[in-house]
N, C-alpha and C. Protein backbone atom coordinates (compact mmCIF):
# COMPACT_ATOMS: atom_id res chain seq x y z
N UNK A 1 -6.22 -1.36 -11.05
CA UNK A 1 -5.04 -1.85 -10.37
C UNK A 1 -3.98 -2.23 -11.41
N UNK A 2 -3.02 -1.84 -11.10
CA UNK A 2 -1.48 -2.45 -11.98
C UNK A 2 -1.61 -3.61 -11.75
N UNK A 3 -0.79 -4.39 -13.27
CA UNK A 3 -0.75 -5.88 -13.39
C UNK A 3 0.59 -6.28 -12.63
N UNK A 4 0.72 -6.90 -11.10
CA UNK A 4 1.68 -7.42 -10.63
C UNK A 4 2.79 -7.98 -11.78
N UNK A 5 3.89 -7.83 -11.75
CA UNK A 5 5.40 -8.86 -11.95
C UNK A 5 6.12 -9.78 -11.45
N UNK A 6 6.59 -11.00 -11.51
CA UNK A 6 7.46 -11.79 -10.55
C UNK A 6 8.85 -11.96 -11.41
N UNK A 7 9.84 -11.56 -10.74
CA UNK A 7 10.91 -11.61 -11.15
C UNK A 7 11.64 -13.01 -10.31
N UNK A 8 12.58 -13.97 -10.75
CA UNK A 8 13.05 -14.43 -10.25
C UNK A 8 14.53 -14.04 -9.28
N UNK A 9 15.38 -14.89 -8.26
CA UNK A 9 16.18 -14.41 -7.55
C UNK A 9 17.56 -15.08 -8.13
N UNK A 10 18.65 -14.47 -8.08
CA UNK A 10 19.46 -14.88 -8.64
C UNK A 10 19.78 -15.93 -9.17
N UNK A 11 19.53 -17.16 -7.93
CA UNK A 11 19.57 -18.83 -7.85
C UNK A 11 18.21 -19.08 -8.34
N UNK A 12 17.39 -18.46 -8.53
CA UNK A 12 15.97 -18.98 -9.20
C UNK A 12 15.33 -19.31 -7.70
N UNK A 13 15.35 -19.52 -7.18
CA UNK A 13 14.91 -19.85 -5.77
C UNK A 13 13.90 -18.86 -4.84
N UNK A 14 14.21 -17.41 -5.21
CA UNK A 14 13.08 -16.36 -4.59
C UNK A 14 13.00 -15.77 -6.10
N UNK A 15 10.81 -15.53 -5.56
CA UNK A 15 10.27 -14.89 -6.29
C UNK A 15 9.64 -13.47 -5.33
N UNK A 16 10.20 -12.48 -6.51
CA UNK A 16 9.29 -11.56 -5.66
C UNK A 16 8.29 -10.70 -6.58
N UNK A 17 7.18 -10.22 -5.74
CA UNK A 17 5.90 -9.52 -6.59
C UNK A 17 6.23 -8.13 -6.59
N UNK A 18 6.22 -7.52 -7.35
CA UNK A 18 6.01 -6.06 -7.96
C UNK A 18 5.08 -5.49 -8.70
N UNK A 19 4.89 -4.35 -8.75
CA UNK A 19 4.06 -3.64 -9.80
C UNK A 19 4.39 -2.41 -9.43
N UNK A 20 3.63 -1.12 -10.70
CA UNK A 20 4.53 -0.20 -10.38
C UNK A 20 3.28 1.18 -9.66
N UNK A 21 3.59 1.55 -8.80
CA UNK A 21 2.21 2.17 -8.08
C UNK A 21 1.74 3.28 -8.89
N UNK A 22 0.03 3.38 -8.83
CA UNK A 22 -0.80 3.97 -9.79
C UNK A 22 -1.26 5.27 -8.39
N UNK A 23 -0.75 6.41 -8.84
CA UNK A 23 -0.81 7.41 -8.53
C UNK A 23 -2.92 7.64 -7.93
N UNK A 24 -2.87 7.69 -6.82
CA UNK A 24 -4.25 8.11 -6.66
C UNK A 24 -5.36 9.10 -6.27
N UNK A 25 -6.03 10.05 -6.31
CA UNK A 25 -6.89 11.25 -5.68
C UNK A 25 -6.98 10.32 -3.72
N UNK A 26 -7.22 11.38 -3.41
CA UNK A 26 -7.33 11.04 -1.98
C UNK A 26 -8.41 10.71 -1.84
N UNK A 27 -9.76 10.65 -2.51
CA UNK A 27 -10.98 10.71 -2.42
C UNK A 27 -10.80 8.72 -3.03
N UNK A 28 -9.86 8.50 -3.88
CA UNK A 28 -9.56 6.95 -4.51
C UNK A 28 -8.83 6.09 -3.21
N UNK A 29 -8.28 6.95 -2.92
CA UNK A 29 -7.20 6.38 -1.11
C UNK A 29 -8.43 6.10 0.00
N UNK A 30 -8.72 6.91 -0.04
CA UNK A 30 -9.34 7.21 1.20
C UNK A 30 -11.23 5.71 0.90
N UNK A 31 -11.33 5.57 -0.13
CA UNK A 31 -12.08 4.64 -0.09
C UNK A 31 -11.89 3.47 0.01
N UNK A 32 -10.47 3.23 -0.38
CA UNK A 32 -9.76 2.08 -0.15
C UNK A 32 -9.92 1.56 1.25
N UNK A 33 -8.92 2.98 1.63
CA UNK A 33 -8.42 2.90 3.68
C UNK A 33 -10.20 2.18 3.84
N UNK A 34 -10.67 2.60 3.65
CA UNK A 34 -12.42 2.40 4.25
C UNK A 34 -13.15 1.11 3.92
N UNK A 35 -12.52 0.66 2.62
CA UNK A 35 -13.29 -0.75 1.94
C UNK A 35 -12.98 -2.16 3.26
N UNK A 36 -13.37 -3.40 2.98
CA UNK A 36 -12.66 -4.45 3.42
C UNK A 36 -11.85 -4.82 2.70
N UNK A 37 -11.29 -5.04 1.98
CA UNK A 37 -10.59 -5.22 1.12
C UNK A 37 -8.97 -4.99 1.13
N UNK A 38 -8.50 -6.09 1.92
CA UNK A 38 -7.21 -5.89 2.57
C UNK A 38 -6.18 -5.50 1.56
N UNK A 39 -6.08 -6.36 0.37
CA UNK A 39 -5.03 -5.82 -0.81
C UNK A 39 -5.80 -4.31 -0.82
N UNK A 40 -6.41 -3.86 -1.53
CA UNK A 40 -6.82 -2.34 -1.86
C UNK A 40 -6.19 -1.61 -0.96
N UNK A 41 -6.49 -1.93 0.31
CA UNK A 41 -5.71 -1.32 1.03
C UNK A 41 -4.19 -1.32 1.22
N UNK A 42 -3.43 -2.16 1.20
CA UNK A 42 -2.49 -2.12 1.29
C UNK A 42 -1.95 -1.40 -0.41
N UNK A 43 -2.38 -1.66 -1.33
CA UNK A 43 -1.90 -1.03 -2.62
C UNK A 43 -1.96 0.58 -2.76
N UNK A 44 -3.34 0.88 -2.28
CA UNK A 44 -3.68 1.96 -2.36
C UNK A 44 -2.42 2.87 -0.96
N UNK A 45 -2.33 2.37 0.02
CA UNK A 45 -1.53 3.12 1.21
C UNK A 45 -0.09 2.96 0.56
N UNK A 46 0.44 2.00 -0.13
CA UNK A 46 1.68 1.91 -0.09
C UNK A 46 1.76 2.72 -1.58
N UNK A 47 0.75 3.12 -2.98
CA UNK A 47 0.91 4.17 -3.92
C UNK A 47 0.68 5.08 -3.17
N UNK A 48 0.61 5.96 -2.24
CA UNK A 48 0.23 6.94 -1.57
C UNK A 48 1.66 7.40 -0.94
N UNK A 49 2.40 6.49 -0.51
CA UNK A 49 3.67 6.80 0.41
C UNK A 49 4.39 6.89 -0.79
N UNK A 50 3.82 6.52 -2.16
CA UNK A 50 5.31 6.73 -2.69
C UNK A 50 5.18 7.74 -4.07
N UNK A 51 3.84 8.22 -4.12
CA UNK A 51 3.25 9.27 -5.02
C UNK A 51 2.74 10.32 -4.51
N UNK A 52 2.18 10.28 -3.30
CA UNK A 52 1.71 11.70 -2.90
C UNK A 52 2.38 12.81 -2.25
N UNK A 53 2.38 14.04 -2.32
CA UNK A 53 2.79 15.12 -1.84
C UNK A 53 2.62 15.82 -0.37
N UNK A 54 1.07 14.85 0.00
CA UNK A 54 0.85 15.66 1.35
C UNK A 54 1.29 14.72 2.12
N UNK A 55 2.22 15.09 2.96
CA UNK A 55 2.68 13.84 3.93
C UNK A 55 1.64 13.97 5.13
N UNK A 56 1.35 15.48 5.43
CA UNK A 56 0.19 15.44 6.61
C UNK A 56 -0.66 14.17 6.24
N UNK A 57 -1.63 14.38 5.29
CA UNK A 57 -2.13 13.38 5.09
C UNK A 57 -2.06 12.33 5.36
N UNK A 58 -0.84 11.79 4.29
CA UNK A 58 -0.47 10.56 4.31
C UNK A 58 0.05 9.82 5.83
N UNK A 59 0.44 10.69 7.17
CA UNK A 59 0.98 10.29 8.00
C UNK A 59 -0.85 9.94 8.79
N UNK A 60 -1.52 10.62 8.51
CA UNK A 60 -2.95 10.26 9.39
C UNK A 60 -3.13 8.94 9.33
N UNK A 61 -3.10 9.08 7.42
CA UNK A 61 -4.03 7.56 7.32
C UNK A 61 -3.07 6.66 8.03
N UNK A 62 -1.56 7.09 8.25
CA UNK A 62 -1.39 5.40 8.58
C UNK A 62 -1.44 5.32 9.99
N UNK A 63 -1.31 6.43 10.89
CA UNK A 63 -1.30 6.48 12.05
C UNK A 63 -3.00 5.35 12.37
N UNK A 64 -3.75 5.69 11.48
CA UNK A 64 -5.28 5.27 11.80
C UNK A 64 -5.23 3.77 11.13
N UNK A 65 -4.40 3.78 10.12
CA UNK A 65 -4.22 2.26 9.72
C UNK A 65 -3.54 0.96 10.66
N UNK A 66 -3.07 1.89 11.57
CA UNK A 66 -1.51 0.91 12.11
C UNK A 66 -2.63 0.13 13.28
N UNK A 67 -4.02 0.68 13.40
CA UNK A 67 -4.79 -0.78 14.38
C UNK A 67 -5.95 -1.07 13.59
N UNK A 68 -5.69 -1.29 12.31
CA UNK A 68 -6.42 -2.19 11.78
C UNK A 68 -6.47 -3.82 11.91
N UNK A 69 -7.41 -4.57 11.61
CA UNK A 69 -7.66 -5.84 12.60
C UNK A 69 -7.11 -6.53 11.35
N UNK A 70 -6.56 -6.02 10.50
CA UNK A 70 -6.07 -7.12 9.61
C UNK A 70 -4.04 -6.61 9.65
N UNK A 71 -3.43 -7.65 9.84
CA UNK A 71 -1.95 -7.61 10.27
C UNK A 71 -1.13 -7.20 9.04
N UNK A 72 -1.88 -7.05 7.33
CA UNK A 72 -0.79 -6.74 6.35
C UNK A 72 -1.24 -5.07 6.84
N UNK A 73 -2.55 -4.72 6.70
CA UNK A 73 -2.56 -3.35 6.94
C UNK A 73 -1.58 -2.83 7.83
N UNK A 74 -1.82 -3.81 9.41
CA UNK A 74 -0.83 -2.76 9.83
C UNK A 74 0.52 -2.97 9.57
N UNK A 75 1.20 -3.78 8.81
CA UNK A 75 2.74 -3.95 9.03
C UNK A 75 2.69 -2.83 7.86
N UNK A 76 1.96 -2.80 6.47
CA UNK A 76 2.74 -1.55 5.55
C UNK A 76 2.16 -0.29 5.82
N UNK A 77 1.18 0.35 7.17
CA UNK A 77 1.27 0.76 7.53
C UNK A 77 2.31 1.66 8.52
N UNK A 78 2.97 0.63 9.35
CA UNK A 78 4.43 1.04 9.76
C UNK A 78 5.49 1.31 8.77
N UNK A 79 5.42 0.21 7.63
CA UNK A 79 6.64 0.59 6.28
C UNK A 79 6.05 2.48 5.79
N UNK A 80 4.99 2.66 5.93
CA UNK A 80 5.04 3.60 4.95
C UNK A 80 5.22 5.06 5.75
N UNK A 81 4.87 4.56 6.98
CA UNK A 81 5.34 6.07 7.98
C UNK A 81 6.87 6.28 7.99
């Protein structure tokens, strides 16, 4: 996993988290989508929307992500469709 960043907000007042997404095999995605592991998942789906080529793909997993019982899955599930 990439080492998160926090940058401060102009007024110092908002912090926000970044890192920069680590390109993954679908066979590395796809164990994620499957782990419990709510960050993995959400890291792994949201490097996927913004590194991978097959959108078929990429539109399954989130279609299948978007009723997952945990609420970050599904909200960057909707961001990434």
């Amino acid at each position: 996993m990439p080492t998160p960043s926090t940058t401060a907000g102009i007024d110092g007042s908002c912090r926000v988290l970044s890192e920069e997404p680590t390109s993954l095999s679908h066979a590395q995605a796809e164990a994620a989508f499957r782990s419990d592991d709510t960050y993995a998942i959400c890291s792994a789906l949201a490097a996927a929307a913004l590194t991978d080529w097959d959108r078929t793909w990429l539109e399954k997993w989130c279609v299948c992500l978007a009723g997952h019982d945990e609420l970050p899955v599904r909200q960057i599930s909707a961001t990434c469709i």
